[in-house]
Protein backbone atom coordinates (compact mmCIF):
# COMPACT_ATOMS: atom_id res chain seq x y z
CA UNK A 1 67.09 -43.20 -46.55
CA UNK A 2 64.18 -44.73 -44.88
CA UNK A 3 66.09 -45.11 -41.49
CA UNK A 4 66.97 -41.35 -41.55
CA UNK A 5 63.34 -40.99 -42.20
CA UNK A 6 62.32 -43.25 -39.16
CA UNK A 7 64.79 -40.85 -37.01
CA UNK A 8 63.17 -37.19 -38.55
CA UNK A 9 59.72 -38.59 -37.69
CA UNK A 10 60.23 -38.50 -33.66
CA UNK A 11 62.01 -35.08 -34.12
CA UNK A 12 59.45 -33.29 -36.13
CA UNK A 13 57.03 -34.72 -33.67
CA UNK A 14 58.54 -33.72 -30.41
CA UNK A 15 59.17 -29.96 -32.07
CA UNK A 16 55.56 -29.91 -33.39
CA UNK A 17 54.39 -30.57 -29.55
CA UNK A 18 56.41 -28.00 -28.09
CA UNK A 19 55.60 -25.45 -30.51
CA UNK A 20 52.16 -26.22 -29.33
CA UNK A 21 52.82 -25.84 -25.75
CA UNK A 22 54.80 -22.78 -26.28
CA UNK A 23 51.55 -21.46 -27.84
CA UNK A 24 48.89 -22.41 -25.14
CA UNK A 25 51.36 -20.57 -22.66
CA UNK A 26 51.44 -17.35 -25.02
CA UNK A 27 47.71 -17.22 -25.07
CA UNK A 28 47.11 -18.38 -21.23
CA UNK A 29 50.12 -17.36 -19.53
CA UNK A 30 51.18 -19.25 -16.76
CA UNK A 31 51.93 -15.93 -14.60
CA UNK A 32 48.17 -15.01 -15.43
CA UNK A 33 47.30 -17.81 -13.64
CA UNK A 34 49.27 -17.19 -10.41
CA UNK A 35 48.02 -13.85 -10.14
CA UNK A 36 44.54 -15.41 -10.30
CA UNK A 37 45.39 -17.51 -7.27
CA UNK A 38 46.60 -15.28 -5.44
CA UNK A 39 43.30 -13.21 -5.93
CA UNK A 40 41.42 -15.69 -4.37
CA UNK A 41 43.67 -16.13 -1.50
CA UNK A 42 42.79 -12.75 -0.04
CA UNK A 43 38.85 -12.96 -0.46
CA UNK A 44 37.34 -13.17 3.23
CA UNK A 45 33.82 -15.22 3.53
CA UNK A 46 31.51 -14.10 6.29
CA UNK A 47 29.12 -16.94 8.16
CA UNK A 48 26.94 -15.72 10.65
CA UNK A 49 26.02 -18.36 13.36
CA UNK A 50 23.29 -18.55 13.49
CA UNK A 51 21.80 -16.20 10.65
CA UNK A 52 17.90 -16.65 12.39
CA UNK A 53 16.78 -16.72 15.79
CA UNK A 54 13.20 -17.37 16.87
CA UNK A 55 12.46 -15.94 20.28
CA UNK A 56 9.29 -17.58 20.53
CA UNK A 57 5.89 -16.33 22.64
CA UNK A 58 7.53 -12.63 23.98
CA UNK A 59 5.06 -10.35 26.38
CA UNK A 60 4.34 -7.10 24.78
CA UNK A 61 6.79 -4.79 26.34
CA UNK A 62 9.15 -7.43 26.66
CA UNK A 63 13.14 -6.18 26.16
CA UNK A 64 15.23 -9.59 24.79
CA UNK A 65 18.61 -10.29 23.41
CA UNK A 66 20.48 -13.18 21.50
CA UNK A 67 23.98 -12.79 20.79
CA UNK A 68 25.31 -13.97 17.15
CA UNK A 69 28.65 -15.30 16.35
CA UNK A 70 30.51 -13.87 12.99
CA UNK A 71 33.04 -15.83 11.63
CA UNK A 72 35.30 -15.33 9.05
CA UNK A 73 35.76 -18.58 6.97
CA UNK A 74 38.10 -17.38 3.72
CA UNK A 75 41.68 -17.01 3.45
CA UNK A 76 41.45 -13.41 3.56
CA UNK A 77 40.98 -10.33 6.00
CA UNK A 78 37.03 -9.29 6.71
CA UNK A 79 36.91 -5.81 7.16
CA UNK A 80 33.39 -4.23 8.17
CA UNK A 81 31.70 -1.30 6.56
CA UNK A 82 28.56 -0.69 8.37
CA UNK A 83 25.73 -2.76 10.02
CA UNK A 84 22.07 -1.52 9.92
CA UNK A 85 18.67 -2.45 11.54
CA UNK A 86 15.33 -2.86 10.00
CA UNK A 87 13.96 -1.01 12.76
CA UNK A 88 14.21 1.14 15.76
CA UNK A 89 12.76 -1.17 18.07
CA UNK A 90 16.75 -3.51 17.76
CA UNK A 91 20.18 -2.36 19.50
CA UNK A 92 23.74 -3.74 17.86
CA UNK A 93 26.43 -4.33 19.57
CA UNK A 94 29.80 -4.91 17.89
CA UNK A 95 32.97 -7.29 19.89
CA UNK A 96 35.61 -7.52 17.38
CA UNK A 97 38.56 -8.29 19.89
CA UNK A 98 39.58 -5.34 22.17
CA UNK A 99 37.15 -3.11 20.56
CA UNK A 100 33.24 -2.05 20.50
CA UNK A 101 30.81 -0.45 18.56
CA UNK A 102 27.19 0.26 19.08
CA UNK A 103 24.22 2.97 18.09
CA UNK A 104 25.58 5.62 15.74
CA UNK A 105 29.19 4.44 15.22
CA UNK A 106 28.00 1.51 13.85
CA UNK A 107 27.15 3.46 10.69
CA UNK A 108 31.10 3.42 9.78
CA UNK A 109 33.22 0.70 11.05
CA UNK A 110 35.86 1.18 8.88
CA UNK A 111 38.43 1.92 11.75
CA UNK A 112 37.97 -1.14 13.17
CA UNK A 113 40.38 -3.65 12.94
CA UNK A 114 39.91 -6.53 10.53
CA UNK A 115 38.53 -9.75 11.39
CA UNK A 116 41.63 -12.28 10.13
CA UNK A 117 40.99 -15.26 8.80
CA UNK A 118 39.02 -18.49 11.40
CA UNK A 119 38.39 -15.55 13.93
CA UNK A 120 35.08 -14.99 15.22
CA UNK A 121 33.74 -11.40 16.20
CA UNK A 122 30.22 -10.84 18.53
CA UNK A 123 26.98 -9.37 17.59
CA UNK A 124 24.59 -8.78 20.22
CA UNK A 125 21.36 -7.61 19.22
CA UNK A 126 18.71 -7.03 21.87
CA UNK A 127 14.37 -6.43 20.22
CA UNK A 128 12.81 -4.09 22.66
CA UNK A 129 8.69 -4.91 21.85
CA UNK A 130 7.56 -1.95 23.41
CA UNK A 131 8.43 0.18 20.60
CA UNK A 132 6.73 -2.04 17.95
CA UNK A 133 3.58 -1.14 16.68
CA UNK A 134 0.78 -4.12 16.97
CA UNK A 135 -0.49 -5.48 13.98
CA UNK A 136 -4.01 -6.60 14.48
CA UNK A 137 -4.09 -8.91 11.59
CA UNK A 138 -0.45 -11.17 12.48
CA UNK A 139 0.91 -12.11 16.31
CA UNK A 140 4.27 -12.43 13.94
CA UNK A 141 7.29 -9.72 14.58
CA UNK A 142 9.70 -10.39 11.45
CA UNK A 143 13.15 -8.22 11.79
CA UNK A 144 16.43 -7.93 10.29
CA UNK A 145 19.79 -7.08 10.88
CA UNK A 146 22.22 -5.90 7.73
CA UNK A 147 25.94 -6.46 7.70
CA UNK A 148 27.81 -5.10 4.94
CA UNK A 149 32.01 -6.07 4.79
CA UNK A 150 33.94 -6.23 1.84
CA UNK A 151 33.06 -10.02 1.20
CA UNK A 152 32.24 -9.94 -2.30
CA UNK A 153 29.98 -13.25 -2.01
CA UNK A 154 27.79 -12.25 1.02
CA UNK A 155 27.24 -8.41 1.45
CA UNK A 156 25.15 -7.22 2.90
CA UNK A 157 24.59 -10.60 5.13
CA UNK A 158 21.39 -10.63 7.17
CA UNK A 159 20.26 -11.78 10.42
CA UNK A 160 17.00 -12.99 10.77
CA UNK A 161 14.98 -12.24 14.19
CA UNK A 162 11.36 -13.55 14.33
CA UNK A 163 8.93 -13.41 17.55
CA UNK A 164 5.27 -13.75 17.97
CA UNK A 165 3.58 -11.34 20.35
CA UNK A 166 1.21 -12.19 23.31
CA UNK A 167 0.15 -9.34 25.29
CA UNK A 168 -0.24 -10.08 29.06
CA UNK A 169 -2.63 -7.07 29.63
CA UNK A 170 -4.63 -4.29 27.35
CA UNK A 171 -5.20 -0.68 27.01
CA UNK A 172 -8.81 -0.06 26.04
CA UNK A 173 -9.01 2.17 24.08
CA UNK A 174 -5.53 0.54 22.30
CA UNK A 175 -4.21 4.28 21.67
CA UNK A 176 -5.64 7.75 22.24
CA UNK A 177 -6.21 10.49 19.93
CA UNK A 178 -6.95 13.79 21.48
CA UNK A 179 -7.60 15.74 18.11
CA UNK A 180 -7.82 19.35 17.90
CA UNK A 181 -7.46 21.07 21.36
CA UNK A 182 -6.58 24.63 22.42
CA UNK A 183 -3.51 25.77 23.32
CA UNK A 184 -3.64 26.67 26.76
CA UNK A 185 -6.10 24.43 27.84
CA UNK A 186 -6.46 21.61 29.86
CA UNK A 187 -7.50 18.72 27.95
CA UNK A 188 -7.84 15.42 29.28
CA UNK A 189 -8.55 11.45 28.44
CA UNK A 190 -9.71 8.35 30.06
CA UNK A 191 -7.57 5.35 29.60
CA UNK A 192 -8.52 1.61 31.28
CA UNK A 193 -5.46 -1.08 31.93
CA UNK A 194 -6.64 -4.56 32.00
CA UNK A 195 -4.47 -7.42 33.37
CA UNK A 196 -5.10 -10.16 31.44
CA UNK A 197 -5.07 -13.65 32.80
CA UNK A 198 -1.82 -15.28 31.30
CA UNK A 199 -0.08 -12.59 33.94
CA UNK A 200 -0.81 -10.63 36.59
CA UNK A 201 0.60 -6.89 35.62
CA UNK A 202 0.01 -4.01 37.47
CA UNK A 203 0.55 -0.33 36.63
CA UNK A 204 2.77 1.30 39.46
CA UNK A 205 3.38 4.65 38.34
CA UNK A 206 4.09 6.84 34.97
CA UNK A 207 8.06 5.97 33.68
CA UNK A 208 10.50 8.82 33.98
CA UNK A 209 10.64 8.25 29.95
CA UNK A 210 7.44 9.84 29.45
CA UNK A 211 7.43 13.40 27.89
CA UNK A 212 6.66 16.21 30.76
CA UNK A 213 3.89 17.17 27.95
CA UNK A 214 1.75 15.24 29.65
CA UNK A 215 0.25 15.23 33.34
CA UNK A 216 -0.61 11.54 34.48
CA UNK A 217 -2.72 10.28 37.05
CA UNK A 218 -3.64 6.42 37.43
CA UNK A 219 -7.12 5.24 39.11
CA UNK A 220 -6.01 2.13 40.22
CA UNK A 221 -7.70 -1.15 42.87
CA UNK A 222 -6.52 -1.28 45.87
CA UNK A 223 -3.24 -3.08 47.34
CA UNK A 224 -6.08 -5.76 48.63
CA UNK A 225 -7.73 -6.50 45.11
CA UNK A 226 -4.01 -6.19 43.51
CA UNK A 227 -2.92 -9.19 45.66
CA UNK A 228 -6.52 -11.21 45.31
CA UNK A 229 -7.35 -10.13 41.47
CA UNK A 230 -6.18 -11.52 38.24
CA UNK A 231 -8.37 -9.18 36.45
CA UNK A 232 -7.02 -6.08 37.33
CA UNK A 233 -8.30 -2.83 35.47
CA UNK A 234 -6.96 1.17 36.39
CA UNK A 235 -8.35 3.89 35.12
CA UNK A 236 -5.94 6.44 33.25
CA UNK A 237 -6.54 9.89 33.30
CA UNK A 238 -3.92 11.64 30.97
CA UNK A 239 -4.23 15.45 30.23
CA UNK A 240 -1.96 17.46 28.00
CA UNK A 241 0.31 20.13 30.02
CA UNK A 242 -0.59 23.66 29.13
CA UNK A 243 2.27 24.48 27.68
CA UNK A 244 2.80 22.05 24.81
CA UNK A 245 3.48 23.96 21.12
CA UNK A 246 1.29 25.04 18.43
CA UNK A 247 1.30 21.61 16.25
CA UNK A 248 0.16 18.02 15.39
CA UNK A 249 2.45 15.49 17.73
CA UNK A 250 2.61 12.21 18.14
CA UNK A 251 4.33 10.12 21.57
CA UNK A 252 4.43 7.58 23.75
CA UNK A 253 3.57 7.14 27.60
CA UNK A 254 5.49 4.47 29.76
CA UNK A 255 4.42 3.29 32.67
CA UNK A 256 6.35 1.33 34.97
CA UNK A 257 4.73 -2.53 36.14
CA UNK A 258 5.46 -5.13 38.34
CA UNK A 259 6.27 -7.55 35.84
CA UNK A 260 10.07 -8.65 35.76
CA UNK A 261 9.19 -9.77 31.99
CA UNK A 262 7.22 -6.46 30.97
CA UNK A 263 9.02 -3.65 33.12
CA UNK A 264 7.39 -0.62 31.81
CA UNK A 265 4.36 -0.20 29.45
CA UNK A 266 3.93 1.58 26.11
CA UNK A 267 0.56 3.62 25.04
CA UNK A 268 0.64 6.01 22.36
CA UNK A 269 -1.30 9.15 21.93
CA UNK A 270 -1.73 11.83 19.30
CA UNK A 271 -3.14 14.93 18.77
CA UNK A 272 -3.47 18.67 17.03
CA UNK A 273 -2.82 21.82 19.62
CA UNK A 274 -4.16 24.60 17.71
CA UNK A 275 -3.85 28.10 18.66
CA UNK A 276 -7.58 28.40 18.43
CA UNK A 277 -8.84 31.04 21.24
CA UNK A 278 -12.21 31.58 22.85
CA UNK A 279 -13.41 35.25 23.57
CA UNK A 280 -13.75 35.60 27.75
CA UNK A 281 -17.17 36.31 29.49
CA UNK A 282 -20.28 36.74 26.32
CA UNK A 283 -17.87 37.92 24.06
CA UNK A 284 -17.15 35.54 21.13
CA UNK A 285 -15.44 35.14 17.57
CA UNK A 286 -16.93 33.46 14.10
CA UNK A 287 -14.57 32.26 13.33
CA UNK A 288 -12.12 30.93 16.38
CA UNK A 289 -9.08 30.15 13.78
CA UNK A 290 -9.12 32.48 10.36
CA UNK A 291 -7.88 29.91 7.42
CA UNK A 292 -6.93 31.49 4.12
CA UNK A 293 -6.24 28.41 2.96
CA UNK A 294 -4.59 27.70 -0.75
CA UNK A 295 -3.96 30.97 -2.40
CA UNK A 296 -2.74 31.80 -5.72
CA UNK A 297 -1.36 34.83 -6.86
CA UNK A 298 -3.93 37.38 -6.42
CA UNK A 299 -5.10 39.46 -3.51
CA UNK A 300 -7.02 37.43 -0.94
CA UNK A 301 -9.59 38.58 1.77
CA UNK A 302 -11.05 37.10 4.64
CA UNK A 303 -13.06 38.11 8.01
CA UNK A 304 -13.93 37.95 11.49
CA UNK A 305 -17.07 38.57 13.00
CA UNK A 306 -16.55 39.76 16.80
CA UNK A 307 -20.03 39.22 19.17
CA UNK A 308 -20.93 40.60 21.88
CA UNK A 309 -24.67 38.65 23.50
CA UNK A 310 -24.60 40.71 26.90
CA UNK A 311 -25.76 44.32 25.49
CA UNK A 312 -25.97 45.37 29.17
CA UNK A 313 -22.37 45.36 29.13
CA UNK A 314 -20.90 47.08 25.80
CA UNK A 315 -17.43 45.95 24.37
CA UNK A 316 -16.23 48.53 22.11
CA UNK A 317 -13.82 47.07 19.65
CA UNK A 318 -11.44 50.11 18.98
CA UNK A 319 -8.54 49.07 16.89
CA UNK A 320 -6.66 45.71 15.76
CA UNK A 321 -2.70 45.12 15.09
CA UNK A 322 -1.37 42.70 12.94
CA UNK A 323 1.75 40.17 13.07
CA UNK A 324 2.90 37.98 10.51
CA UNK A 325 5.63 35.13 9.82
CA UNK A 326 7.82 35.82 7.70
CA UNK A 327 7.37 39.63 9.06
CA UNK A 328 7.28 41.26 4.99
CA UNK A 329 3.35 39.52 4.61
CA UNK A 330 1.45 42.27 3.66
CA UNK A 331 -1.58 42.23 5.25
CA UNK A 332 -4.21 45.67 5.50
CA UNK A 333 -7.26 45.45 7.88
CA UNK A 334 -10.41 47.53 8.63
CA UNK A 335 -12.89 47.22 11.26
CA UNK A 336 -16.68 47.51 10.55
CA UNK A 337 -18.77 48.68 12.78
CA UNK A 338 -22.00 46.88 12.27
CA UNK A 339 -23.99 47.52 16.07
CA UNK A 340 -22.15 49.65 18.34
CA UNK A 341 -20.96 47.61 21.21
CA UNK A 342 -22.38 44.55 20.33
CA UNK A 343 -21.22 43.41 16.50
CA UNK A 344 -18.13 44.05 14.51
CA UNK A 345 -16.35 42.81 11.32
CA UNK A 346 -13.07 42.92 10.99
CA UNK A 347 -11.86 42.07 7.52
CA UNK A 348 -8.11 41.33 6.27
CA UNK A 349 -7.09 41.95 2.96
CA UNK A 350 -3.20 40.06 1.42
CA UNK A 351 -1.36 42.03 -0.80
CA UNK A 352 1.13 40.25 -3.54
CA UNK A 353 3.41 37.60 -1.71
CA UNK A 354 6.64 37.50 -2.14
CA UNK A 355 7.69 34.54 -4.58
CA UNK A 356 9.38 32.92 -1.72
CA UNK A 357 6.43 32.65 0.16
CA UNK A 358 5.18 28.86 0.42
CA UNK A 359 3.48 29.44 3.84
CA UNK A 360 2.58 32.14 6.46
CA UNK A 361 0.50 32.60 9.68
CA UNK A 362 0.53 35.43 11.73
CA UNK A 363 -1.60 37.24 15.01
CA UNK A 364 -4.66 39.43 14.44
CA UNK A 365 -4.91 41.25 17.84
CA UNK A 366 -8.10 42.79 18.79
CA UNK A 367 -7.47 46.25 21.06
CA UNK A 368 -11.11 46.95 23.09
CA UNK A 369 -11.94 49.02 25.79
CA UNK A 370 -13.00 46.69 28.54
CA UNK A 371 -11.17 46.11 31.47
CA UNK A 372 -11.18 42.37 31.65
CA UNK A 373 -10.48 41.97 28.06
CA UNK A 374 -8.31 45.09 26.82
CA UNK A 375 -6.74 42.52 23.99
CA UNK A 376 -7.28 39.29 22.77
CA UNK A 377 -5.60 37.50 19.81
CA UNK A 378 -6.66 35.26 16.93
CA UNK A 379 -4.57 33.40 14.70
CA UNK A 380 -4.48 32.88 11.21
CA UNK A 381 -3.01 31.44 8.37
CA UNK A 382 -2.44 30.55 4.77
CA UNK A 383 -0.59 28.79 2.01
CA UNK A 384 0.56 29.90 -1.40
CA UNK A 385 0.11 27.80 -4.48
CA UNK A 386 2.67 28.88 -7.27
């Protein structure tokens, strides 16, 4: 009895431990397992080499470049979605084997071909400084450059670009603000360019980039004090072209230097063109610009007082005519004669706005008898708080 016994034991034992492993395999299958590895086996890994540059001391103006490397380190295909800058002042360009991408068709790369696996695709990235705005309190540029694929690990992956600015001349003032000016009008500013000594830069003419908005003229030394100066300084005289819209805008002027390093320039100006008008000969208008302002829904009212100083010479203000944006703006007027060829009041009344109405300018046009100024117009203008 005991030696069947002895034999049962190492039976029961060997059945116990399979019924165990048969167990463990029912709760974590083995094909569970496989499918898990082969998962992984198809995951791509990006590494970008490197993933920051440092261009070091760049001229202001300066145009630079660095080209990355993109690798694809994991076992599976790395397919690219999209790459982004942090700023308009950087240009991508995309080498992944036959095939290119740069500017707008970077924004969806998904027709590209995939990057397989221990290939390496190009990134070129060139930092153009002239478009950069100057920070007076940090010589430091800090940019980036976003690549999203369909690495789970690493998307988006970022390039790093860092610079510190050192400009080789100044604009004094640094930018020019013209403010309000007339439409129609000449109006002009005075610009200096000083060549600073770390390099010799001198203003040749205004870049064919520059808007036609704007008519240029550049005061500059001669071609003697150019060759014997260091300290160089032109005067700029820049005057807005009469025929520039109604509107606040904002731009930049390029000028073109001698400076391999710094080719071209950048100064920015701003300003406000208003439609503002100024009565010819002794004949003016309180006030220039009529401003409604914010209206609510009730009827609104507003007037313009029409001088004449010369009472030698009458001006007879006989009628007015009005035009409006959007053209349903209902809008009454009446003209009071206050001193017969010398002072008038001209007063516009609003009617109910449509509900649509946010905003809405318009023409009041003043109809006189004198020859050299049968009509003149006056804007105005108004918005509608609901």
């Amino acid at each position: 009895m005991n030696k069947l016994l002895s034999l049962v034991k190492p039976a029961l034992l060997v059945l116990l431990i399979a019924g165990l492993i048969y167990a463990w395999e029912y709760v974590h299958p083995f094909s569970d397992k496989r499918s898990d590895n082969i998962g992984l086996t198809s995951i791509p890994s990006i590494q970008l080499d490197p993933n920051h540059f440092e261009f070091g001391d760049l001229f202001c103006g300066e145009r630079v470049r660095h080209r990355f490397m993109i690798k694809n380190l994991g076992p599976g295909e790395l397919a690219f979605n999209k790459i982004t800058t942090s700023c308009a002042c950087e240009v991508a360009r995309l080498t992944l084997y036959d095939k290119t991408s740069t500017g707008t068709s970077l924004s969806d790369l998904s027709r590209l071909p995939h990057l397989r696996p221990n290939d390496t695709a190009t990134l070129d990235v060139e930092l153009d400084t002239s478009v950069i705005l100057p920070d007076a309190n940090s010589r430091v540029v800090a940019r980036e450059v976003y690549i999203y694929t369909n690495d789970p690990q690493n998307s988006p992956a970022i390039l790093h670009l860092t610079a510190s600015m050192v400009s080789p001349f100044v604009f004094e003032p640094t930018s020019i603000d013209l403010g309000h000016i007339r439409k129609g009008s000449l109006e002009a500013a005075r610009c200096s360019f000083l060549s600073a000594a770390l390099s010799t830069v001198v203003l040749l003419r205004p870049s064919v980039q520059t808007s036609s908005r704007f008519v240029i003229s550049i005061l500059g030394p001669s071609l003697q004090e150019k060759s014997e100066n260091a300290h160089l300084q032109h005067v700029i005289q820049i005057a807005l072209a009469s025929d520039v819209g109604i509107g606040p805008f904002s731009d930049t002027i390029y000028f073109d230097t001698n400076s391999e390093r710094v080719p071209r320039a950048a100064l920015r100006i701003a300003g406000v063109v208003d439609s503002r008008v100024e009565f010819q000969g002794n004949v003016s208008s309180r006030p220039e610009f009529l401003d409604f302002g914010v209206l609510g829904k009730e009827n609104h009212s507003t007037s313009l007082l029409v001088h004449n100083t010369d009472v030698s010479r009458p001006y007879f203000l006989r009628s007015v005519s009005v035009t409006t944006r959007p053209a349903d703006v209902p809008v009454t007027t009446q003209i009071i004669e206050r001193v017969s060829g010398v002072d008038y009041t001209v007063c516009l009344k609003l009617g109910e706005l449509d509900s649509n109405t946010r905003y809405f300018d318009g023409i009041l046009s003043l109809h006189s008898e004198d020859d050299e100024l049968p009509e003149k117009s006056v804007p105005f203008r108004g918005w509608v708080d609901r």
